[in-house]
C-alpha atoms as a PDB file:
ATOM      1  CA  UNK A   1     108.963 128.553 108.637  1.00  0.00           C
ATOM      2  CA  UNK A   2     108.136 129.275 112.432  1.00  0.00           C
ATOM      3  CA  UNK A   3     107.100 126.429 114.427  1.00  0.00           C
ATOM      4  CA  UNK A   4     103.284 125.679 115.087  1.00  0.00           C
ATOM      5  CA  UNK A   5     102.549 126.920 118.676  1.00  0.00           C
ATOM      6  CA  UNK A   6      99.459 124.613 119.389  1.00  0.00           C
ATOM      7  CA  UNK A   7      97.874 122.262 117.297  1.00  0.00           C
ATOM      8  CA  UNK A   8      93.765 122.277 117.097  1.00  0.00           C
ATOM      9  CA  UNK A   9      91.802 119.478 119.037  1.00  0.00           C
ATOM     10  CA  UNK A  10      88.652 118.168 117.718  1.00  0.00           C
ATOM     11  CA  UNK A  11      86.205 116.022 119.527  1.00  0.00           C
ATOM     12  CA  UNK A  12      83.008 114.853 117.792  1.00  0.00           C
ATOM     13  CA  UNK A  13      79.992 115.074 119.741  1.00  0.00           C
ATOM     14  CA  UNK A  14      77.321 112.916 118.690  1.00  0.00           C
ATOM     15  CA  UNK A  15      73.406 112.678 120.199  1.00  0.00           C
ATOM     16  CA  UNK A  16      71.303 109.850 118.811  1.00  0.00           C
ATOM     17  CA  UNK A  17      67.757 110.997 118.376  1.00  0.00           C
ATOM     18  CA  UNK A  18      65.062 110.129 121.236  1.00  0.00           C
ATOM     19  CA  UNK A  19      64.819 106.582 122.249  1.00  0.00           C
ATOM     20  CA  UNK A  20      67.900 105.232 120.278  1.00  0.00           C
ATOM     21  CA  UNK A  21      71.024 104.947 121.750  1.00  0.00           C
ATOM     22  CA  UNK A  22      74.863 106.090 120.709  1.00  0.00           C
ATOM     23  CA  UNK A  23      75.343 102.537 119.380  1.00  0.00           C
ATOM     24  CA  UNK A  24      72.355 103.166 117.195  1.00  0.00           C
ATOM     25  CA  UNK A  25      73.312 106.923 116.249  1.00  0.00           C
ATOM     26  CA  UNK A  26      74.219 106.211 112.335  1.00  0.00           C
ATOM     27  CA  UNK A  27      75.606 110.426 112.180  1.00  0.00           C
ATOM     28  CA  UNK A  28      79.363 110.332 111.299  1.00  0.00           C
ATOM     29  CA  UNK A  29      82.382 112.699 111.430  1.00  0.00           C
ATOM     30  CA  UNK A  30      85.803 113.016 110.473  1.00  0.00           C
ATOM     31  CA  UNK A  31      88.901 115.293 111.283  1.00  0.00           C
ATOM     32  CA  UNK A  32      92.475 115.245 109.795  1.00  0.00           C
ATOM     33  CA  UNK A  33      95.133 117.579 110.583  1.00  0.00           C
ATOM     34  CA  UNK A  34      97.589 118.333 107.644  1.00  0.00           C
ATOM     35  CA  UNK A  35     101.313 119.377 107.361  1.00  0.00           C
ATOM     36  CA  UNK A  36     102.388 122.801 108.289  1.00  0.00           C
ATOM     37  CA  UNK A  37     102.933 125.433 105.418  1.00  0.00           C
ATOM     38  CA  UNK A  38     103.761 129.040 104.624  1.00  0.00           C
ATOM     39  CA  UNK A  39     100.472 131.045 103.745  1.00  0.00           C
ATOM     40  CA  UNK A  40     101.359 133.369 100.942  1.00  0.00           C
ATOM     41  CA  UNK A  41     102.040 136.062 103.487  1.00  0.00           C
ATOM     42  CA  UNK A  42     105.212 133.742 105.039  1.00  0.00           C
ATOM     43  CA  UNK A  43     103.071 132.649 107.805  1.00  0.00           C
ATOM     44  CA  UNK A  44     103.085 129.273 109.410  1.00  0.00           C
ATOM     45  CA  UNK A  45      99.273 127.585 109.179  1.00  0.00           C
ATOM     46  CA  UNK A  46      98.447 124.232 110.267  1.00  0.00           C
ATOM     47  CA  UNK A  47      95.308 123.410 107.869  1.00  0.00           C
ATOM     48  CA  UNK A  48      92.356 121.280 109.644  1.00  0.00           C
ATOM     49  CA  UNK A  49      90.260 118.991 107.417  1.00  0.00           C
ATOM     50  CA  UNK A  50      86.945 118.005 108.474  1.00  0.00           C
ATOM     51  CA  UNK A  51      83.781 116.621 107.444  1.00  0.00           C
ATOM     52  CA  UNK A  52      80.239 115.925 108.889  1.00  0.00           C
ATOM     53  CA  UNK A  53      77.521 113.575 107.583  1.00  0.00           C
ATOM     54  CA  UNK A  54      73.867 112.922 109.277  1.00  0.00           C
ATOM     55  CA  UNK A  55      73.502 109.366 108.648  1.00  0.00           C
ATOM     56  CA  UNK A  56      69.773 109.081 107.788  1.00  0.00           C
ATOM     57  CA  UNK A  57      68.551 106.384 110.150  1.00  0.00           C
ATOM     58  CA  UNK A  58      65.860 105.192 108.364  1.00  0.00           C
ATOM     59  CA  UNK A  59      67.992 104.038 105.538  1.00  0.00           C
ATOM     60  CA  UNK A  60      69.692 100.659 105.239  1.00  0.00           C
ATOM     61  CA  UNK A  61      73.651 100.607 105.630  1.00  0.00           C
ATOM     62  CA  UNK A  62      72.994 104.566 106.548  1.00  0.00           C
ATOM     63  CA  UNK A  63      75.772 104.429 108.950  1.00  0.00           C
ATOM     64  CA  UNK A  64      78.269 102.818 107.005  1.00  0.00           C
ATOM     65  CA  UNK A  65      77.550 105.058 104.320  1.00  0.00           C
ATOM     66  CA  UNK A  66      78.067 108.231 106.301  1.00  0.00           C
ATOM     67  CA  UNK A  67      81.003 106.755 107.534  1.00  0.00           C
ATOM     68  CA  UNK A  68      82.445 106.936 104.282  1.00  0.00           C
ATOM     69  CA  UNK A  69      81.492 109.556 102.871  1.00  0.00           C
ATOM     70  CA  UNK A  70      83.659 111.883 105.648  1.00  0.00           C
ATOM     71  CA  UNK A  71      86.736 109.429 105.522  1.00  0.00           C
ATOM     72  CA  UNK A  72      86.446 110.336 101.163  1.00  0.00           C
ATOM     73  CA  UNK A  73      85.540 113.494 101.841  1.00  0.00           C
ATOM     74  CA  UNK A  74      88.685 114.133 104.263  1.00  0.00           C
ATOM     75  CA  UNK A  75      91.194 112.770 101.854  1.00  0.00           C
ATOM     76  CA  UNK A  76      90.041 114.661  98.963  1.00  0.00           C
ATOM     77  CA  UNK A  77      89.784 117.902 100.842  1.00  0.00           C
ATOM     78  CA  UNK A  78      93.516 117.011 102.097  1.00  0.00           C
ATOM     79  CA  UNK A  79      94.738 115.815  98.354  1.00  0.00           C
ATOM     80  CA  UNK A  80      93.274 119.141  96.564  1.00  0.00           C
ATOM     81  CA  UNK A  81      95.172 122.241  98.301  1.00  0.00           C
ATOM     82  CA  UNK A  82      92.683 125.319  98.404  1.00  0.00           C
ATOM     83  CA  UNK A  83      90.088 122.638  97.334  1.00  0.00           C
ATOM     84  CA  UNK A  84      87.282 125.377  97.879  1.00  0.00           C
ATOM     85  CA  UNK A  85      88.744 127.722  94.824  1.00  0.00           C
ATOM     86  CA  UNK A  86      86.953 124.315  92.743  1.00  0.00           C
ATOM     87  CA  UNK A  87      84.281 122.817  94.382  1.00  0.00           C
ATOM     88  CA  UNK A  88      82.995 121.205  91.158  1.00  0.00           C
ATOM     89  CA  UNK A  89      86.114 119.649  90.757  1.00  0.00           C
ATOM     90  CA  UNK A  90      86.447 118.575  94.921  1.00  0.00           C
ATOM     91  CA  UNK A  91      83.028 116.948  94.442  1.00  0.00           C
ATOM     92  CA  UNK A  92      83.945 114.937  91.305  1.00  0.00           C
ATOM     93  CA  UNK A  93      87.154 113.802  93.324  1.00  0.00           C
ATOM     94  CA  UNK A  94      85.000 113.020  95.750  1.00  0.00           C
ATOM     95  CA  UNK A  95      82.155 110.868  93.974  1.00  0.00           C
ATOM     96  CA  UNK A  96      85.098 109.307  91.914  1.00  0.00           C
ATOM     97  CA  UNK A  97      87.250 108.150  94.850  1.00  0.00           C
ATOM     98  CA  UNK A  98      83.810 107.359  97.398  1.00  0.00           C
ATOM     99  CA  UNK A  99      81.475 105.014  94.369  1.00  0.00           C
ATOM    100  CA  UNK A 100      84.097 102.045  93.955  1.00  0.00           C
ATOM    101  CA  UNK A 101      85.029 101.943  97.551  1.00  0.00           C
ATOM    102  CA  UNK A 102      81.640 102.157  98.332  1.00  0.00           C
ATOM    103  CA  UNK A 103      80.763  99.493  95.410  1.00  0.00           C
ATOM    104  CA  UNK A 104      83.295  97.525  96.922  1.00  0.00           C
ATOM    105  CA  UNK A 105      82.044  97.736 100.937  1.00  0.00           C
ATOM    106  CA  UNK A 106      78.886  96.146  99.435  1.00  0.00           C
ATOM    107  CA  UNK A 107      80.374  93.093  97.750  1.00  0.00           C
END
């Protein structure tokens, strides 16, 4: 396997709606960038996991929740190789692994 030339950058960019500020901006995102591999073709890829959530402001614990939900929602993505071939089965991995950490946060 070749080496990666460049590895991807990712910067989150975050606006908190009028009249709140970034310290009150409950949005959260998440970026992970996994080992490299050989595609099926022989070619080196350098997969990028990442994962948005719009923290619903109005909502109690909205940012902690959102928080969350991308740091699950990395790791599963990065635990299930070609994840999208079974969403069902990404989004059970992801309800079972977020619900007891989040159960957990909240004792």
């Amino acid at each position: 396997m070749e080496d990666v030339s460049a590895l991807p950058e990712c910067q989150l960019l975050r606006v908190p709606k009028a009249g709140n500020t970034l310290k009150e901006c409950e949005d959260a995102g998440r970026s992970w960038v996994g080992d490299a591999r050989a595609d099926d073709q022989g070619r080196t890829v350098l997969p990028l996991y990442a994962a948005v959530s719009d923290g619903a402001s109005e909502s109690l614990l909205a940012g902690a929740w959102a928080e969350r939900l991308v740091a699950d929602a990395v790791e599963s993505m990065s635990l299930g190789r070609d994840w999208w071939n079974d969403v069902d089965t990404f989004v059970v991995d992801l309800m079972e692994r977020s619900a007891p950490r989040w159960e957990a946060y909240l004792e």
